[in-house]
C-alpha atoms as a PDB file:
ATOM      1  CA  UNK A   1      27.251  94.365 -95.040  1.00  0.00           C
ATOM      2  CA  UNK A   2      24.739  96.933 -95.587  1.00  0.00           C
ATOM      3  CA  UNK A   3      24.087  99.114 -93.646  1.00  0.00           C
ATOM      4  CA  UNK A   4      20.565  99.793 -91.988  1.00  0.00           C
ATOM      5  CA  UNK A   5      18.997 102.542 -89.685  1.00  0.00           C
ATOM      6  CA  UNK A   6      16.590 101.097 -87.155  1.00  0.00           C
ATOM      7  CA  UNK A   7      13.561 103.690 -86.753  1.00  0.00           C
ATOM      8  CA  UNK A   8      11.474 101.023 -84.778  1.00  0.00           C
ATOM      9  CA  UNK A   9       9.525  98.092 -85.987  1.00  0.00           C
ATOM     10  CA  UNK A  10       6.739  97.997 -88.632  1.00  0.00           C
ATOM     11  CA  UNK A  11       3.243  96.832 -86.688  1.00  0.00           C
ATOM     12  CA  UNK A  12       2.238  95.546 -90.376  1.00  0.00           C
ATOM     13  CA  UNK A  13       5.495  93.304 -89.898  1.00  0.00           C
ATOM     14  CA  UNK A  14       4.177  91.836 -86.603  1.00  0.00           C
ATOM     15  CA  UNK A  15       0.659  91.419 -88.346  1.00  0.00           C
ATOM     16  CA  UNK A  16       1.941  89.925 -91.362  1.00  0.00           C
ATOM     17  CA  UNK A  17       4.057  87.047 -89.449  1.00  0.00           C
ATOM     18  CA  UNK A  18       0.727  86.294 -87.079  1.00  0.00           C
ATOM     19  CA  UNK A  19      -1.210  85.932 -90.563  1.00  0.00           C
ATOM     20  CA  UNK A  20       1.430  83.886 -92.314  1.00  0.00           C
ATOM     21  CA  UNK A  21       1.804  81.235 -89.074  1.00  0.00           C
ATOM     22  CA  UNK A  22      -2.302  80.734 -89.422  1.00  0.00           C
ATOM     23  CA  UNK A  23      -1.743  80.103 -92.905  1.00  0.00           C
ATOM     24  CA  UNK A  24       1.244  77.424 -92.476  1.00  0.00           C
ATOM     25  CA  UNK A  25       1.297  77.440 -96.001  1.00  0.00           C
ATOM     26  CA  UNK A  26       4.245  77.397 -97.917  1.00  0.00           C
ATOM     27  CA  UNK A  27       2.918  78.728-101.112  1.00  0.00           C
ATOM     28  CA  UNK A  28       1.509  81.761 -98.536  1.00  0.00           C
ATOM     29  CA  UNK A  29       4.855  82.021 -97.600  1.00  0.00           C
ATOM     30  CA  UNK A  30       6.273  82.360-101.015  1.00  0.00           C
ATOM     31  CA  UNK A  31       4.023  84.949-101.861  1.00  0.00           C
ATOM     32  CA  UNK A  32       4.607  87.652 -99.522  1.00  0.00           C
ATOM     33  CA  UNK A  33       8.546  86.200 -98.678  1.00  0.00           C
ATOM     34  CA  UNK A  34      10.031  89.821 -99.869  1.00  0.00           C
ATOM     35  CA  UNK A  35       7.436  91.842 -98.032  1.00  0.00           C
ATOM     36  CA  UNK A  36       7.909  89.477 -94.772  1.00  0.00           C
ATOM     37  CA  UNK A  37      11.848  90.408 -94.799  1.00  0.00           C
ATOM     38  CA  UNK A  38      11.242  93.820 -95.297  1.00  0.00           C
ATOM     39  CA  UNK A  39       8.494  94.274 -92.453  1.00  0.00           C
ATOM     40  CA  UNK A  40       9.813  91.918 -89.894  1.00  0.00           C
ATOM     41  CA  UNK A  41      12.816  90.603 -90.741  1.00  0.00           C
ATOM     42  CA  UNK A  42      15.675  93.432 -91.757  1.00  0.00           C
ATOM     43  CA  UNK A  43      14.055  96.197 -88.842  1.00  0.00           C
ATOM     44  CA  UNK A  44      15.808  93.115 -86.433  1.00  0.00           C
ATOM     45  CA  UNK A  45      18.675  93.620 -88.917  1.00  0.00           C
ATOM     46  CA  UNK A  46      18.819  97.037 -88.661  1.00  0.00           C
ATOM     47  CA  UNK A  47      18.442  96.726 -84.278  1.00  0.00           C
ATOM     48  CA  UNK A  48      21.479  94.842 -84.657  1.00  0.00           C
ATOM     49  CA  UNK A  49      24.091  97.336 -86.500  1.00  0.00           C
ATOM     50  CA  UNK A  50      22.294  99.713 -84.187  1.00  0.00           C
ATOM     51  CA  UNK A  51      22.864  97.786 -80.618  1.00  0.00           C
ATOM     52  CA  UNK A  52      26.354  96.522 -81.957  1.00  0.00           C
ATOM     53  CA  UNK A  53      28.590  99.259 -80.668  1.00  0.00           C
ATOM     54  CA  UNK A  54      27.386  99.280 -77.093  1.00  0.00           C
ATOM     55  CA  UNK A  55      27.412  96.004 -77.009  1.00  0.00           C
ATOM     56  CA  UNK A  56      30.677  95.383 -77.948  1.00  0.00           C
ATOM     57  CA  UNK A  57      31.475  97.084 -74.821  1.00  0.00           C
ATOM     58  CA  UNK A  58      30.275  95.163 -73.274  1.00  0.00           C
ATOM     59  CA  UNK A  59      32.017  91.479 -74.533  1.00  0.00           C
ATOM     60  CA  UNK A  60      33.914  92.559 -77.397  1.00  0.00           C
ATOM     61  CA  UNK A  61      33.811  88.769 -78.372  1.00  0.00           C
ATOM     62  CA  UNK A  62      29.696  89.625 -79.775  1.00  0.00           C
ATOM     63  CA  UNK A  63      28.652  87.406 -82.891  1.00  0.00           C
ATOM     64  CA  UNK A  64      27.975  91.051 -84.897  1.00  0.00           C
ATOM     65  CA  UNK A  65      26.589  89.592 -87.946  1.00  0.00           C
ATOM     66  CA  UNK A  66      22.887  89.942 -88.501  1.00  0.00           C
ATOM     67  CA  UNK A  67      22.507  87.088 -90.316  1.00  0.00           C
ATOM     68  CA  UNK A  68      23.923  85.246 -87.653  1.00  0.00           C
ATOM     69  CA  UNK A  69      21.726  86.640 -84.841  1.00  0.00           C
ATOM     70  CA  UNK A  70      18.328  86.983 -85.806  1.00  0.00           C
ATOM     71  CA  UNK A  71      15.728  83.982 -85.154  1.00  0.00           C
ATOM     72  CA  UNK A  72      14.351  82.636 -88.819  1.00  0.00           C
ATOM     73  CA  UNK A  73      10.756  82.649 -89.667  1.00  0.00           C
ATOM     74  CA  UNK A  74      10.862  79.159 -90.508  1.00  0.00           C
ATOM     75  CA  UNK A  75      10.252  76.578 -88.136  1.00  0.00           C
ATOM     76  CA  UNK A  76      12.840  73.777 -87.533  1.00  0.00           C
ATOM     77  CA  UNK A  77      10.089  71.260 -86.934  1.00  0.00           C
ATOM     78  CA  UNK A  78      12.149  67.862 -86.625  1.00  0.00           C
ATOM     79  CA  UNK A  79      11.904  67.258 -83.172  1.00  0.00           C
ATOM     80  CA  UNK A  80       9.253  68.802 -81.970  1.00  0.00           C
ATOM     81  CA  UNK A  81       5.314  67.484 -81.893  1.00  0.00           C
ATOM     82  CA  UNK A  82       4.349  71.303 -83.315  1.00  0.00           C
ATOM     83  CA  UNK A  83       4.809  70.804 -86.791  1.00  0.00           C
ATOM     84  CA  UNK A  84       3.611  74.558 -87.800  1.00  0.00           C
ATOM     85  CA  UNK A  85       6.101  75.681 -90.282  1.00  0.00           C
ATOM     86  CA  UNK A  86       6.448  79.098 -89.134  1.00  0.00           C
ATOM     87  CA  UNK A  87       6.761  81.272 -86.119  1.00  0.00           C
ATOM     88  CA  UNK A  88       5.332  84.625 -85.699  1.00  0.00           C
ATOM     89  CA  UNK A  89       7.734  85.577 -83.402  1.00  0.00           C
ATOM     90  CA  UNK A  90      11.356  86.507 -83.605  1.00  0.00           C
ATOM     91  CA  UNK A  91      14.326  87.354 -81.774  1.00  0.00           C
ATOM     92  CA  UNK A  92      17.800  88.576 -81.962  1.00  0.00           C
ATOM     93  CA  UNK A  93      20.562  87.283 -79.957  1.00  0.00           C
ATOM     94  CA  UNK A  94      24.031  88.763 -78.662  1.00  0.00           C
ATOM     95  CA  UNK A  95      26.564  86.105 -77.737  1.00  0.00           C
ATOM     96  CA  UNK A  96      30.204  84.753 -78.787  1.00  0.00           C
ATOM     97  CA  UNK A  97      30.565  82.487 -81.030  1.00  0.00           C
ATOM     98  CA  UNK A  98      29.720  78.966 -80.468  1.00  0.00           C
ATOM     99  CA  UNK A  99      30.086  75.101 -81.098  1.00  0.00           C
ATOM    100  CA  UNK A 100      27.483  73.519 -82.808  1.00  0.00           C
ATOM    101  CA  UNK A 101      24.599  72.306 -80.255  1.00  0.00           C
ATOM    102  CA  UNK A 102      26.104  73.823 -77.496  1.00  0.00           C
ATOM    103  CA  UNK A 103      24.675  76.720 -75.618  1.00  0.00           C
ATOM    104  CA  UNK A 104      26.297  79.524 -74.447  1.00  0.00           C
ATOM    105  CA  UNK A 105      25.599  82.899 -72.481  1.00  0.00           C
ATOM    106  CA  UNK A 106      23.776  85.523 -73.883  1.00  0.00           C
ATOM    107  CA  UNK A 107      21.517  88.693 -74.162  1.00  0.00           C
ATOM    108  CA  UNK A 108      18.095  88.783 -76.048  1.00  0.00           C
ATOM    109  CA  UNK A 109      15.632  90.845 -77.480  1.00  0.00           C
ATOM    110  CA  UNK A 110      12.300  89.321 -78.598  1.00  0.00           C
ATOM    111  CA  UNK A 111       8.844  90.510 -80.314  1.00  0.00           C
ATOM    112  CA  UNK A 112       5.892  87.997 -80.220  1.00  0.00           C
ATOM    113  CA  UNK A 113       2.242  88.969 -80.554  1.00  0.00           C
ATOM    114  CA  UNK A 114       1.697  88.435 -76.850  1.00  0.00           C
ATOM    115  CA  UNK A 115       4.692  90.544 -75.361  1.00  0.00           C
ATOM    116  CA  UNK A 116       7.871  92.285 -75.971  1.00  0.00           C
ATOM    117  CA  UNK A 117      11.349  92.188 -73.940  1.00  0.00           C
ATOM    118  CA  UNK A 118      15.003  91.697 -73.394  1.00  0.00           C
ATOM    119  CA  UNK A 119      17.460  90.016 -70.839  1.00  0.00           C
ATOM    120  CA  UNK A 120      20.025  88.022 -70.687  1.00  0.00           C
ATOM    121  CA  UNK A 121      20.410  84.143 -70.084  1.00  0.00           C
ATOM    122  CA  UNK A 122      23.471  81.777 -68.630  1.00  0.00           C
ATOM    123  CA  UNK A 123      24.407  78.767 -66.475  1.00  0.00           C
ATOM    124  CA  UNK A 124      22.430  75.726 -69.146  1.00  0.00           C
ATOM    125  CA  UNK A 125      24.527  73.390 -67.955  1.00  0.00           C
ATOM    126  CA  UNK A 126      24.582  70.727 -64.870  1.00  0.00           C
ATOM    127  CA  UNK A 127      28.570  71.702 -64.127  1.00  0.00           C
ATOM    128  CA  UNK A 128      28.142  75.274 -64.686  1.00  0.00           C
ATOM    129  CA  UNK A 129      25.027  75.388 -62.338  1.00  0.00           C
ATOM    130  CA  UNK A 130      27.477  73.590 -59.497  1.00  0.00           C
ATOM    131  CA  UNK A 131      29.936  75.906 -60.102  1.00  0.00           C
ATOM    132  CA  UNK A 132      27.398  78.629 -59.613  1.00  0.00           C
ATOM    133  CA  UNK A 133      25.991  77.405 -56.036  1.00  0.00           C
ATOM    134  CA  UNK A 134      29.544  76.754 -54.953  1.00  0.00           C
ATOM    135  CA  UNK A 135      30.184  80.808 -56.062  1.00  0.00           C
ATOM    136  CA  UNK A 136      26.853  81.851 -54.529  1.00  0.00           C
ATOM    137  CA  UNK A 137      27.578  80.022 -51.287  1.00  0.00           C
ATOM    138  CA  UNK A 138      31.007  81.198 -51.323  1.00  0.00           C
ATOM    139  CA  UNK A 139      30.052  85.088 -52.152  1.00  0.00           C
ATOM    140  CA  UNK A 140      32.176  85.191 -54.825  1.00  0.00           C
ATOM    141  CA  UNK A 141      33.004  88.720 -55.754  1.00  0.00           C
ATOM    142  CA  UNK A 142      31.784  87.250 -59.356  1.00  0.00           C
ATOM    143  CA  UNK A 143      28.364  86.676 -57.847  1.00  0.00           C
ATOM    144  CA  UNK A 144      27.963  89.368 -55.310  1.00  0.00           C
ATOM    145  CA  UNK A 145      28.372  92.081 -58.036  1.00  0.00           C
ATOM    146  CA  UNK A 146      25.759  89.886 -60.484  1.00  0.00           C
ATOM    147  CA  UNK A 147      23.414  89.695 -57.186  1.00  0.00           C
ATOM    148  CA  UNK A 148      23.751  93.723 -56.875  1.00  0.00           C
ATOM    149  CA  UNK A 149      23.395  94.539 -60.507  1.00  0.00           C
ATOM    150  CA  UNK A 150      20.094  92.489 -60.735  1.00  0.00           C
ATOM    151  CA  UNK A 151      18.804  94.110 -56.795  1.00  0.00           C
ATOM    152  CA  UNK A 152      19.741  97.760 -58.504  1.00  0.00           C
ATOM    153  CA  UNK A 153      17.696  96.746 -61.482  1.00  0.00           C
ATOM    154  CA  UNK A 154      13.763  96.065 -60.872  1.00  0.00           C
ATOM    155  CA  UNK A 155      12.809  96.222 -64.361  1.00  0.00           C
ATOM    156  CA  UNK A 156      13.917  92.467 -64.520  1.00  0.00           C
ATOM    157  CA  UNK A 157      13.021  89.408 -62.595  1.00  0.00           C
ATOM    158  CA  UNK A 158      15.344  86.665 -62.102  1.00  0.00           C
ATOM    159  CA  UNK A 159      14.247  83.697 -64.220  1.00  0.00           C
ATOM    160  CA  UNK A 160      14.940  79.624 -64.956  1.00  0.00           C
ATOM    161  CA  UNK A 161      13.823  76.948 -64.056  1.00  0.00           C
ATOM    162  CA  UNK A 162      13.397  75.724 -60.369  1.00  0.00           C
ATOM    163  CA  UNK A 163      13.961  72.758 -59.069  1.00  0.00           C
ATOM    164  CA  UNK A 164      11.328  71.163 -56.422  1.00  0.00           C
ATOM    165  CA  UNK A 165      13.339  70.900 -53.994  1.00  0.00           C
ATOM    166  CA  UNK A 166      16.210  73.322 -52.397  1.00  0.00           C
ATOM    167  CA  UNK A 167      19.494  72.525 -53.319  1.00  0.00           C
ATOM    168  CA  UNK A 168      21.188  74.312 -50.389  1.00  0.00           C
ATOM    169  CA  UNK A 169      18.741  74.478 -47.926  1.00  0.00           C
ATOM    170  CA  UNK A 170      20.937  76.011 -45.016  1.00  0.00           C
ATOM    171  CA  UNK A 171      22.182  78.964 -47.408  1.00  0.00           C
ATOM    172  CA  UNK A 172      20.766  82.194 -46.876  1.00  0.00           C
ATOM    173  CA  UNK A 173      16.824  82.788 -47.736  1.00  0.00           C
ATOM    174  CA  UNK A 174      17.748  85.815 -49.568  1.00  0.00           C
ATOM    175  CA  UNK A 175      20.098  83.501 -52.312  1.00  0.00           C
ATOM    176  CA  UNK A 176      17.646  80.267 -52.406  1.00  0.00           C
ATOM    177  CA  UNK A 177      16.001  82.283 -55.373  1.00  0.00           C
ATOM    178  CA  UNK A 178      19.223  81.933 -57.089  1.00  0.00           C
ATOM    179  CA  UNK A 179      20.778  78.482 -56.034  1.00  0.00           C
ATOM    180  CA  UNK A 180      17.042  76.345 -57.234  1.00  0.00           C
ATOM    181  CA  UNK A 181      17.499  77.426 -60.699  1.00  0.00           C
ATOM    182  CA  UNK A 182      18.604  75.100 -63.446  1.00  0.00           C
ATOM    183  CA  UNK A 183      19.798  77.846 -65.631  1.00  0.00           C
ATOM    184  CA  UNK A 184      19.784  81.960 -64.766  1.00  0.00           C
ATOM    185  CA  UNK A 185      18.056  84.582 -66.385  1.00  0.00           C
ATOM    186  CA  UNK A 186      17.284  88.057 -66.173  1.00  0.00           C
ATOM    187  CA  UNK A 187      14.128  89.091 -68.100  1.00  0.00           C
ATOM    188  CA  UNK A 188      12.118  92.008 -68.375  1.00  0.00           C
ATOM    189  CA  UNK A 189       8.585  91.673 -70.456  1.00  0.00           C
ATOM    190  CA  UNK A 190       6.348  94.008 -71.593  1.00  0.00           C
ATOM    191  CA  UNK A 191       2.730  93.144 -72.426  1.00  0.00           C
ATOM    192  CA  UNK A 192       0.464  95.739 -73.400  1.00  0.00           C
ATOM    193  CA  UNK A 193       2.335  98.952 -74.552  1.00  0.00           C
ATOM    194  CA  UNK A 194       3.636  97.954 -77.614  1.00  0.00           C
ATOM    195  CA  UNK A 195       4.208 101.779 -78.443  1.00  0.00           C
ATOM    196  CA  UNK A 196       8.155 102.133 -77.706  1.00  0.00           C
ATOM    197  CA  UNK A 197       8.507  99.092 -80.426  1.00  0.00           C
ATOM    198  CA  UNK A 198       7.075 101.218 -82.972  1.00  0.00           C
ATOM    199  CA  UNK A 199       8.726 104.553 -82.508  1.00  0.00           C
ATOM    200  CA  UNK A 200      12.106 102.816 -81.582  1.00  0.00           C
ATOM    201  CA  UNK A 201      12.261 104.400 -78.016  1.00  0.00           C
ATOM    202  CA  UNK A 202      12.677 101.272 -76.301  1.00  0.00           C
ATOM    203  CA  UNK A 203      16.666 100.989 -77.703  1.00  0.00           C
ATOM    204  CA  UNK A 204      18.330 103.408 -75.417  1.00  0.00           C
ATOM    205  CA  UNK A 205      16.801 102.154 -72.302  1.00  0.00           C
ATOM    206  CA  UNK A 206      17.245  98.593 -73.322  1.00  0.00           C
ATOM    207  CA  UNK A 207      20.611  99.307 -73.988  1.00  0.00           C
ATOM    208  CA  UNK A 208      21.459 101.217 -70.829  1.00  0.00           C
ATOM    209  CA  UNK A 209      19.721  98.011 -68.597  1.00  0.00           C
ATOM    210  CA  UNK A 210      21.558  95.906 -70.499  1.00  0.00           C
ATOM    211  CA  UNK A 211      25.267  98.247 -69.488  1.00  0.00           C
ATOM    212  CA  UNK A 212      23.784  98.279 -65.488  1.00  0.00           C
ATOM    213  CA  UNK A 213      23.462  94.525 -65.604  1.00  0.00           C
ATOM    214  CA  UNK A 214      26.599  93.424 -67.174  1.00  0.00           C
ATOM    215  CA  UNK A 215      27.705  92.026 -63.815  1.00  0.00           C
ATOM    216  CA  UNK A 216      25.418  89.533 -64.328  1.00  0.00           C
ATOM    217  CA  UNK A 217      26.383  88.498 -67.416  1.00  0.00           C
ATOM    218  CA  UNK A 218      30.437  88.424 -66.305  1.00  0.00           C
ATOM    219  CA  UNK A 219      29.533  85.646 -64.167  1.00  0.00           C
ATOM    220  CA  UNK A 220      27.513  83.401 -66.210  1.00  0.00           C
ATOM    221  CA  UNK A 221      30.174  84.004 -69.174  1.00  0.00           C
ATOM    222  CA  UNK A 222      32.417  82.711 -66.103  1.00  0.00           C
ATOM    223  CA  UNK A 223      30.870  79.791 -65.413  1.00  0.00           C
ATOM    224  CA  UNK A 224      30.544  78.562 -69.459  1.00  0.00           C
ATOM    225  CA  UNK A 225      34.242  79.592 -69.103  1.00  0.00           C
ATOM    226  CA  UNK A 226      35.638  78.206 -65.765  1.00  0.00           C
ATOM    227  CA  UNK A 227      33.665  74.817 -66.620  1.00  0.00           C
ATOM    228  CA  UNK A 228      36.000  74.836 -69.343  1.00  0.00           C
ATOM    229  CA  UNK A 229      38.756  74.842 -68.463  1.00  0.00           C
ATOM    230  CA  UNK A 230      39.395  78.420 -69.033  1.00  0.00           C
ATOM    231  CA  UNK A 231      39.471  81.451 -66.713  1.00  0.00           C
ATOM    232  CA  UNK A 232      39.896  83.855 -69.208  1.00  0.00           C
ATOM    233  CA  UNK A 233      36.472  85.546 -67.660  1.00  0.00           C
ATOM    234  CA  UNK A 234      36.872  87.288 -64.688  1.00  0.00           C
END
């Protein structure tokens, strides 16, 4: 693999992918392909080899192959109504590896032309999301440390989906944020200083949110692995 060294990202890059989704045109595409890669695509590349280490402290298990983890400019556009061929943002992801259509726990980091951030997502399905209110309501150890690593960290909000109604109603008011949610997320989102993207200093502090709310991401790996027969997370 070769190797890369992230400086930050290339505005130009960001610019060039906003210009080349109002094109939608292939032959657009085509033309500036090599200059595309270089701008956008291989500084995500390079973010990757850079990240890798301290993630893999994190879940040693880590899909560590760029290729694998960055977001392609190209649309998938079979089942969706959008049929614009390409996307003008991207994203990398750090998870374990994983069966085809199925989703499983991971961390993120994601440039669009509206904002910039990181987090990390879990719990997508039904019977992990039981397991989860059945954790929170029990005050797991799992989910009291997730619960204190997201309160110590105000740089992220909790995220996912709510439901309309409470699913526990009689728990306690301080977990009904938690237990309404189809899926969990941490997220942080930045939307007007895109400075730190271009000099690179954004990596270090991304990095050391990402160590401070690993407790979080212990117990939704725990619920993808408990539903699962398998309690090798604990």
């Amino acid at each position: 693999m070769k190797e890369l060294e992230f400086t930050g990202f290339d505005p130009q890059g960001l610019d060039l992918l906003i210009e080349n989704r109002l094109m939608n045109s292939k032959d657009f595409y085509e033309a500036h392909k090599a200059e595309i890669r270089q701008r956008a695509v291989e500084p995500f590349h390079a973010l990757c080899q850079r990240m890798a280490p301290a993630m893999l402290e994190i879940d040693p298990l880590f899909v560590t192959v760029p290729s694998r983890m960055v977001s392609r400019v190209r649309r998938d556009t079979r089942y969706t109504k959008d049929k614009t061929l390409y996307r003008a943002n991207l994203w990398l992801f750090f998870r374990r590896p994983k069966m085809q259509y199925e989703t499983v726990p991971f961390y993120y980091m994601e440039v669009t032309p509206d904002y910039w951030g990181y987090g990390c997502y879990g719990g997508f399905s039904p019977a992990e999301m039981a397991l989860a209110r059945e954790m929170i309501v029990q005050e797991d150890k799992l989910f009291l440390d997730a619960y204190q690593a997201a309160k110590n960290c105000p740089e992220f909000t909790l995220d996912g989906e709510l439901y309309k109604r409470p699913r526990v109603p009689d728990a306690p008011e301080a977990y009904q944020p938690w237990l309404n949610r189809k899926h969990l997320g941490l997220q942080f989102s930045e939307y007007n200083d895109y400075s730190p993207l271009w000099d690179g200093s954004f990596v270090e502090p991304m990095l050391e949110s990402f160590r401070r709310i690993a407790p979080f991401y212990r117990f939704v790996a725990a619920l993808y692995e408990r539903t699962r027969g398998n309690e090798a997370v604990r």
